[in-house]
N, C-alpha and C. Protein backbone atom coordinates (compact mmCIF):
# COMPACT_ATOMS: atom_id res chain seq x y z
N UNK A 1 119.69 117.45 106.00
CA UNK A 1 118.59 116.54 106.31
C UNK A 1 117.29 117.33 106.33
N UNK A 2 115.81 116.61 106.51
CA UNK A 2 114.81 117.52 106.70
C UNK A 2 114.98 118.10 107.53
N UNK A 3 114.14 119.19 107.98
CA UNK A 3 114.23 119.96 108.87
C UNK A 3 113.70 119.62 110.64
N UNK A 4 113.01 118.25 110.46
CA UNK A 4 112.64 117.82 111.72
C UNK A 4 113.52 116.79 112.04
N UNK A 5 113.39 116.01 112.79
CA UNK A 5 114.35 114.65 113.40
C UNK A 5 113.13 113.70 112.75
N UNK A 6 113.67 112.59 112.35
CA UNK A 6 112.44 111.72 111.54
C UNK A 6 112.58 110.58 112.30
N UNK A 7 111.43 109.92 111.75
CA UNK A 7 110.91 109.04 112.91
C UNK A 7 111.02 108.10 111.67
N UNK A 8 111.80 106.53 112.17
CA UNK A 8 112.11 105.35 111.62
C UNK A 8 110.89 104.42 111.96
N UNK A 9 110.77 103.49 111.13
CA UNK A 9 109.69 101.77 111.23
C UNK A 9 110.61 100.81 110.73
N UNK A 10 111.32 99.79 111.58
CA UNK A 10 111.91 98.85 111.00
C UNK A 10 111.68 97.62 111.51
N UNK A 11 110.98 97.01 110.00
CA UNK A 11 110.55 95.83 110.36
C UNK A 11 111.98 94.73 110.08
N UNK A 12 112.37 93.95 111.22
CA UNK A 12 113.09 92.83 111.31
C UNK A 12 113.01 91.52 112.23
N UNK A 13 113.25 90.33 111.92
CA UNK A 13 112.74 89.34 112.63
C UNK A 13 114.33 88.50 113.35
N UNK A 14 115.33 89.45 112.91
CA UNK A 14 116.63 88.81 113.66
C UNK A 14 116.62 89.84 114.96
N UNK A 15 117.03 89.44 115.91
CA UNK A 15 117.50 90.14 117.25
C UNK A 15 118.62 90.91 117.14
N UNK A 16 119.65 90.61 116.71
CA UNK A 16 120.59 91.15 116.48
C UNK A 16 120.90 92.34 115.88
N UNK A 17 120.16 92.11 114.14
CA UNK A 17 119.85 93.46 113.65
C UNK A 17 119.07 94.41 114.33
N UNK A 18 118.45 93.88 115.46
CA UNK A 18 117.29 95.14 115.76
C UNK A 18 118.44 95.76 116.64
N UNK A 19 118.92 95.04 117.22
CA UNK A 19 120.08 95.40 118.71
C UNK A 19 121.38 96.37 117.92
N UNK A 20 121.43 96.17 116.60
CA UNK A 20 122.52 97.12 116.07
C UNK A 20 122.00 98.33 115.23
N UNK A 21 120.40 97.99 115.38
CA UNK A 21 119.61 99.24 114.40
C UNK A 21 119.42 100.40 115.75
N UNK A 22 118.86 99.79 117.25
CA UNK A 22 118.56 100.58 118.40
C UNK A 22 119.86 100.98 118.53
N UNK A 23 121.14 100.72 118.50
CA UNK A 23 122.52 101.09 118.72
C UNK A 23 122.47 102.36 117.62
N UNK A 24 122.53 102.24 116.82
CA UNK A 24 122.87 102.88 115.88
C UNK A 24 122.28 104.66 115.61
N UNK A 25 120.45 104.52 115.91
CA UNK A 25 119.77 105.36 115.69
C UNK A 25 119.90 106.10 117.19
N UNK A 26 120.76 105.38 118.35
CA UNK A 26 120.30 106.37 119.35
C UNK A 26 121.35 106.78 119.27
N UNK A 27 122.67 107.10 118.53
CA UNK A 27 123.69 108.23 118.25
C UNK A 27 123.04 109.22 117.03
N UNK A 28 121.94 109.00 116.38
CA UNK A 28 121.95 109.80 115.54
C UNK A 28 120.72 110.75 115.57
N UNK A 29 120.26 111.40 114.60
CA UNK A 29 119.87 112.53 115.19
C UNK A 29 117.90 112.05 114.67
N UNK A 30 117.71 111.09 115.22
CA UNK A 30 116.29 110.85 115.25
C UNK A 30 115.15 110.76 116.33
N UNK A 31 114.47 111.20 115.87
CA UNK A 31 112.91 111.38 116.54
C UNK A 31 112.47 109.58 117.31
N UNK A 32 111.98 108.64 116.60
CA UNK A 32 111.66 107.65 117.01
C UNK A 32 111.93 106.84 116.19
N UNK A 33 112.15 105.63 117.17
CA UNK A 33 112.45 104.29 116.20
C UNK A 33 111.43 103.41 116.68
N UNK A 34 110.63 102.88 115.41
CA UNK A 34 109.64 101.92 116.02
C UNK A 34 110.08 100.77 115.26
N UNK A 35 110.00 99.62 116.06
CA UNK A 35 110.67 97.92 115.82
C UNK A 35 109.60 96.93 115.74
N UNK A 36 109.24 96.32 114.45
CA UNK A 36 107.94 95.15 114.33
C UNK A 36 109.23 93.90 114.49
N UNK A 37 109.03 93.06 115.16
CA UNK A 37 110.12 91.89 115.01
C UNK A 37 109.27 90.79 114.39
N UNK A 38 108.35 90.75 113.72
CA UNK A 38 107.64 89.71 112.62
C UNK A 38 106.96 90.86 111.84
N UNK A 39 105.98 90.34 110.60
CA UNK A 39 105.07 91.43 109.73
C UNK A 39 103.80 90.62 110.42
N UNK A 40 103.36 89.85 111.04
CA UNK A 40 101.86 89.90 111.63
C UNK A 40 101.17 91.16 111.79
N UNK A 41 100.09 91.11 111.27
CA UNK A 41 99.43 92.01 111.91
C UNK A 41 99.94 93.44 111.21
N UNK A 42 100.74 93.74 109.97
CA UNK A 42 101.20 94.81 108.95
C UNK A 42 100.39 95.70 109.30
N UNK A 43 99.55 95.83 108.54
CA UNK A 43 98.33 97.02 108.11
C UNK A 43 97.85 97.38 109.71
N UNK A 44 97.30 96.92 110.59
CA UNK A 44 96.65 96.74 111.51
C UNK A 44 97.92 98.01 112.52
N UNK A 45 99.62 97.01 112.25
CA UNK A 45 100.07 98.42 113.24
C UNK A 45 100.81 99.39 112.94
N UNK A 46 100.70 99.42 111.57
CA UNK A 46 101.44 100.46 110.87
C UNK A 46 100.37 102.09 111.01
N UNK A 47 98.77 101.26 110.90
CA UNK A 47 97.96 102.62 111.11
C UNK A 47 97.57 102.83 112.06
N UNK A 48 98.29 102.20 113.47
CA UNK A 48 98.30 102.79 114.78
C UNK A 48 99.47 103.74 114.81
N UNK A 49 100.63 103.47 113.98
CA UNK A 49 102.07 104.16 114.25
C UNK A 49 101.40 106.03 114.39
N UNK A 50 101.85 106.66 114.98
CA UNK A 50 101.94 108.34 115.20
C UNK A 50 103.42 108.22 116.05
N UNK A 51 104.00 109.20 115.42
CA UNK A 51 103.20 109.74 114.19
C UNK A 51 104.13 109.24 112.74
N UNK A 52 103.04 108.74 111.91
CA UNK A 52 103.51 108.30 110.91
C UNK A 52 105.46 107.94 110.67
N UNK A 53 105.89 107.28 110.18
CA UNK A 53 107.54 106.80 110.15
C UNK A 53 107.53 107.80 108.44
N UNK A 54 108.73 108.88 108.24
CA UNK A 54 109.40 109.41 107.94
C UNK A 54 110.13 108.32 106.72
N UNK A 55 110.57 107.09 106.74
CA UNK A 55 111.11 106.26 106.46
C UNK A 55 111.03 105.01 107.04
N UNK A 56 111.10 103.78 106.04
CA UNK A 56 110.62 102.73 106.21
C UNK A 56 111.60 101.54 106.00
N UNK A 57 112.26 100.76 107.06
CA UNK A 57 112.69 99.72 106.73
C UNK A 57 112.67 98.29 106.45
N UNK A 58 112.60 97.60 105.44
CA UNK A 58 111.94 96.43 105.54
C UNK A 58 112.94 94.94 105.07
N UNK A 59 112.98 94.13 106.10
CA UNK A 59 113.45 92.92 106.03
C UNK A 59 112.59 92.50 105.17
N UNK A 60 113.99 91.63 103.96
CA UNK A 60 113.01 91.05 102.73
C UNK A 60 112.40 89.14 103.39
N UNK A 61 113.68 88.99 104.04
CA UNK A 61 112.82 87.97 104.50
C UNK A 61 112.11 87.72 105.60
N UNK A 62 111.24 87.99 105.78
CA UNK A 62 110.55 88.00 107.51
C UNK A 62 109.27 87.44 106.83
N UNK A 63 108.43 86.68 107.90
CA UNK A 63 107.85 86.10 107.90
C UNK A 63 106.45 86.68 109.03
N UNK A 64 105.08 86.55 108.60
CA UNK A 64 104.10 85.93 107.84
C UNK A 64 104.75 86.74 106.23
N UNK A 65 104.38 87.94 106.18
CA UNK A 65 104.92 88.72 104.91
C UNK A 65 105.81 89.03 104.63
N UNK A 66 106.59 89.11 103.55
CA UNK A 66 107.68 89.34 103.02
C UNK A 66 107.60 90.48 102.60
N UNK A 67 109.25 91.18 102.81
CA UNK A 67 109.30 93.17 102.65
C UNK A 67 108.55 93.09 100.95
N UNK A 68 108.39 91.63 100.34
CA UNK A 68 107.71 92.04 99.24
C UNK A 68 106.34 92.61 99.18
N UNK A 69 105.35 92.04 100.45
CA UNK A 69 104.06 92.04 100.35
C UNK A 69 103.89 93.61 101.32
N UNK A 70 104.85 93.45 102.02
CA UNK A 70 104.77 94.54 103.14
C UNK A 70 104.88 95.76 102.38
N UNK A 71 105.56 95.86 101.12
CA UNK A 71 106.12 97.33 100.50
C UNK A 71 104.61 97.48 99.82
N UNK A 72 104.04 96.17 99.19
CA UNK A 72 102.68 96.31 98.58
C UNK A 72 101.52 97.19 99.54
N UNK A 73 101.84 96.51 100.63
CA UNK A 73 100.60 97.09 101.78
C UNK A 73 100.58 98.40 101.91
N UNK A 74 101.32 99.09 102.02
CA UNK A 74 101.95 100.19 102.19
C UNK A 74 101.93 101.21 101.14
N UNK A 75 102.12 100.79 99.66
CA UNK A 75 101.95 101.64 98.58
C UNK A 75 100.57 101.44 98.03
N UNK A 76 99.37 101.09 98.77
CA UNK A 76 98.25 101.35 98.80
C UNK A 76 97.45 102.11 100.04
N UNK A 77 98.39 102.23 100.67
CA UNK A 77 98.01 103.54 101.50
C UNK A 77 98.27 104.92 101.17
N UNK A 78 97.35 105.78 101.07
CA UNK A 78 97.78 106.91 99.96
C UNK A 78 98.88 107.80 101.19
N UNK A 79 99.07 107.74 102.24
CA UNK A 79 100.07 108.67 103.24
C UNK A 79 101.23 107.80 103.34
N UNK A 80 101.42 107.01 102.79
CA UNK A 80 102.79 106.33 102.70
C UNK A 80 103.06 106.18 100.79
N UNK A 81 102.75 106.57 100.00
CA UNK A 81 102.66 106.88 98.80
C UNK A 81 104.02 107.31 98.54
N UNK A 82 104.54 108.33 98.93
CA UNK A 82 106.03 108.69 98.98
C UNK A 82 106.94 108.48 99.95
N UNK A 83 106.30 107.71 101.12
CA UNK A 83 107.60 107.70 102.01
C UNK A 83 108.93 106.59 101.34
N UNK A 84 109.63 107.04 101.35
CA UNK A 84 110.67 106.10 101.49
C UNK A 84 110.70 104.40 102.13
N UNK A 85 111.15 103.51 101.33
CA UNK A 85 110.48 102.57 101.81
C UNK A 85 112.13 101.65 101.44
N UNK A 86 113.20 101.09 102.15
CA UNK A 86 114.27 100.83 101.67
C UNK A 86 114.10 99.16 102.17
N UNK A 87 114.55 97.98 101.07
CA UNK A 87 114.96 96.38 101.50
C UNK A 87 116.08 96.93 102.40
N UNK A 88 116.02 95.84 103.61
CA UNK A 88 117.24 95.62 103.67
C UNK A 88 117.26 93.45 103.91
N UNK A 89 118.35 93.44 103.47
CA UNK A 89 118.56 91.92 103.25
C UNK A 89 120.15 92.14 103.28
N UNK A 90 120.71 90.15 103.81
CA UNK A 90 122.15 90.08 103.76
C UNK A 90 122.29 89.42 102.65
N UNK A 91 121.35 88.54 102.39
CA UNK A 91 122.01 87.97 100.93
C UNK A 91 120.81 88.30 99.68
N UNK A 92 121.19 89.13 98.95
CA UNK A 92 121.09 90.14 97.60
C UNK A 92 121.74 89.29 96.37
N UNK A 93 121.48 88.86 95.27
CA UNK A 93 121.99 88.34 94.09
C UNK A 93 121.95 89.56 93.30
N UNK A 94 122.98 89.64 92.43
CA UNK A 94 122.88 90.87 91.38
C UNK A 94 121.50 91.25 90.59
N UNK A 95 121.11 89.73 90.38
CA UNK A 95 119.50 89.65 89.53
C UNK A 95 118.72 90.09 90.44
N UNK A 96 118.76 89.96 91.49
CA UNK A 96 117.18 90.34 92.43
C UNK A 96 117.37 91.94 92.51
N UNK A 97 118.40 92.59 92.34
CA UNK A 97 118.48 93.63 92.46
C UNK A 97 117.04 94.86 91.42
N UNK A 98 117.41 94.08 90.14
CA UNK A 98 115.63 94.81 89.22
C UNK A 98 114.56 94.32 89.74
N UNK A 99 114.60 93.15 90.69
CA UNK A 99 113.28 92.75 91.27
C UNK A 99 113.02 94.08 92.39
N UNK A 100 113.55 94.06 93.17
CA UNK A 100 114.12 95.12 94.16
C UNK A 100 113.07 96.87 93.43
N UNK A 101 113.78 96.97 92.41
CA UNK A 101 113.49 98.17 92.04
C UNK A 101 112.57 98.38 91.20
N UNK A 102 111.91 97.00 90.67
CA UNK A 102 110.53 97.02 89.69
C UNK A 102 108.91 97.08 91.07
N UNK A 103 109.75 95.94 91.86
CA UNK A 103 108.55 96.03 92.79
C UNK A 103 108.87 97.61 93.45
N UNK A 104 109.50 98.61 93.55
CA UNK A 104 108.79 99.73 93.84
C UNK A 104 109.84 100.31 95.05
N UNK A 105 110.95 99.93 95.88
CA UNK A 105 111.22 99.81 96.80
C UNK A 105 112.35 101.26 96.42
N UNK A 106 112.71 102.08 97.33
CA UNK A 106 113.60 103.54 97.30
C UNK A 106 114.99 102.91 97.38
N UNK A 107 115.47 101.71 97.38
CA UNK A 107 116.84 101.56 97.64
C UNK A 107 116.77 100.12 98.55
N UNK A 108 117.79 99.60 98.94
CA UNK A 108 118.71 98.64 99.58
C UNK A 108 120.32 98.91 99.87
N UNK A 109 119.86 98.35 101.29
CA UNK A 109 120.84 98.26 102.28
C UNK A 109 120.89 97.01 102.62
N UNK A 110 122.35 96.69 102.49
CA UNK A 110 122.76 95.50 103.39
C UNK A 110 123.04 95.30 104.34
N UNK A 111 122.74 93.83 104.54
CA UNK A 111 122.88 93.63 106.54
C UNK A 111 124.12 92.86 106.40
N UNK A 112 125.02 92.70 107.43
CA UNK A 112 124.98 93.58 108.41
C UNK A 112 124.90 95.12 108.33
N UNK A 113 123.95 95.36 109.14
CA UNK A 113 123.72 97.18 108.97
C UNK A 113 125.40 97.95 109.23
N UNK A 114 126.02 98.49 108.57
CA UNK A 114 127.39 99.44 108.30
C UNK A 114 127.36 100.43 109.48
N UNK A 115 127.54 100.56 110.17
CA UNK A 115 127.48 101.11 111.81
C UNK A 115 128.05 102.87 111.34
N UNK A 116 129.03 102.59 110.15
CA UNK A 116 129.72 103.95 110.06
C UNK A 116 129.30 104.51 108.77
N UNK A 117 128.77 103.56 107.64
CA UNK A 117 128.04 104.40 106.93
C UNK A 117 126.26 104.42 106.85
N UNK A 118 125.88 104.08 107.81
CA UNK A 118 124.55 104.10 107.64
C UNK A 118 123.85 105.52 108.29
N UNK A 119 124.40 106.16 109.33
CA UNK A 119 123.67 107.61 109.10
C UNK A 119 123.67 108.57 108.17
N UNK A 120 124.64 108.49 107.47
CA UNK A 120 124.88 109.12 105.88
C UNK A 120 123.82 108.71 104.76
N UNK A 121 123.28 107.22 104.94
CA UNK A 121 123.12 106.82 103.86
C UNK A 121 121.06 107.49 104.95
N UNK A 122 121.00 107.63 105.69
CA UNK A 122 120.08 107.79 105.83
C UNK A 122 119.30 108.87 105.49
N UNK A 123 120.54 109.87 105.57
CA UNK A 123 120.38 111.48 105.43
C UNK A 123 120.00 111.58 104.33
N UNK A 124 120.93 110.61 103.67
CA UNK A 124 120.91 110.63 101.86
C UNK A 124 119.48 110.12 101.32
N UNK A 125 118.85 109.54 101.99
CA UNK A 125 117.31 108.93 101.59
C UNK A 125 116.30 109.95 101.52
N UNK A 126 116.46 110.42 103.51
CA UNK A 126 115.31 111.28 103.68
C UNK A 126 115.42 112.60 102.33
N UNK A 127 117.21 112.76 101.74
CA UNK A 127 116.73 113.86 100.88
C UNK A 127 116.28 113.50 99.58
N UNK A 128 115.73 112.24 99.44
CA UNK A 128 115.37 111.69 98.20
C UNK A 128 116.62 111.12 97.20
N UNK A 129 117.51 110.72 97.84
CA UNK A 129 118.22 109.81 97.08
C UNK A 129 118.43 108.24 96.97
N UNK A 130 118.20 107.54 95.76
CA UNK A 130 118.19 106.28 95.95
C UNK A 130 119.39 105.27 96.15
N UNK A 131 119.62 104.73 97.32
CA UNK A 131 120.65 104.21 97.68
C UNK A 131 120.67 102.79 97.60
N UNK A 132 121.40 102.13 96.64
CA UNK A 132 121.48 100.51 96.46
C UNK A 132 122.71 99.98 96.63
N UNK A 133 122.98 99.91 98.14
CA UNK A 133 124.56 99.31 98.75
C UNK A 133 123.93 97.95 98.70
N UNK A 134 125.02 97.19 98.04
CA UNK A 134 124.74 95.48 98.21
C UNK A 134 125.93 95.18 97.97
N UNK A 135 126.14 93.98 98.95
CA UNK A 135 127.61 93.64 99.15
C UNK A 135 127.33 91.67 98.49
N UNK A 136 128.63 91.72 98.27
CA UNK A 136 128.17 90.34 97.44
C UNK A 136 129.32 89.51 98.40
């Protein structure tokens, strides 16, 4: 992994997922987890976040913005330019999958979040690998 403990942003608007993402990240070996439970207000608290999120998770469907507009916001900020920026969604169609990866996004993960392979797949990001688990 990098050499620091990295600090997570995961935007989700179900309770549940957030309750199995806080489960999850406090066995593993991270710095901070910060939780938006709507995209209101995107831009506004992403450039309050410090220190900056390491990696970026984004619910495709959440509402005011969608992880579509949210990944946009974000890859016009030149310090989030390379972060890692992964969908996660439960229902994925094979076709949306080039949507997925034309609009710009490092990978997808499916929800329900994988309790036993998701610190792997995390490790596997921060070292720049693109991970597209979708379960049909």
């Amino acid at each position: 992994m990098t050499s620091k403990q990295p600090t997570i942003l995961y935007v989700e608007d179900e309770p549940r997922s957030r309750r199995v993402m806080q489960l999850i990240t406090t066995e593993m070996d991270v710095s901070a987890l910060t939780m938006f439970e709507d995209s209101s207000d995107f831009l506004t608290r992403v450039h309050q976040l410090d220190p900056q999120p390491d990696l970026v998770f984004l619910d495709i469907h959440v509402r005011p913005h969608s992880g579509f507009e949210m990944l946009g916001m974000l890859r016009q900020i030149d310090a989030y330019a390379k972060t890692p920026v992964v969908a996660m969604t439960a229902s994925v169609m094979n076709e949306e999958i080039q949507e997925l990866r034309t609009a710009g996004f490092s990978g997808c993960l499916a929800k329900p979040i994988d309790m036993d392979t998701f610190p792997d797949a995390v490790v596997r990001i921060l070292n720049g690998e693109s991970i597209w688990h979708i379960v049909s």
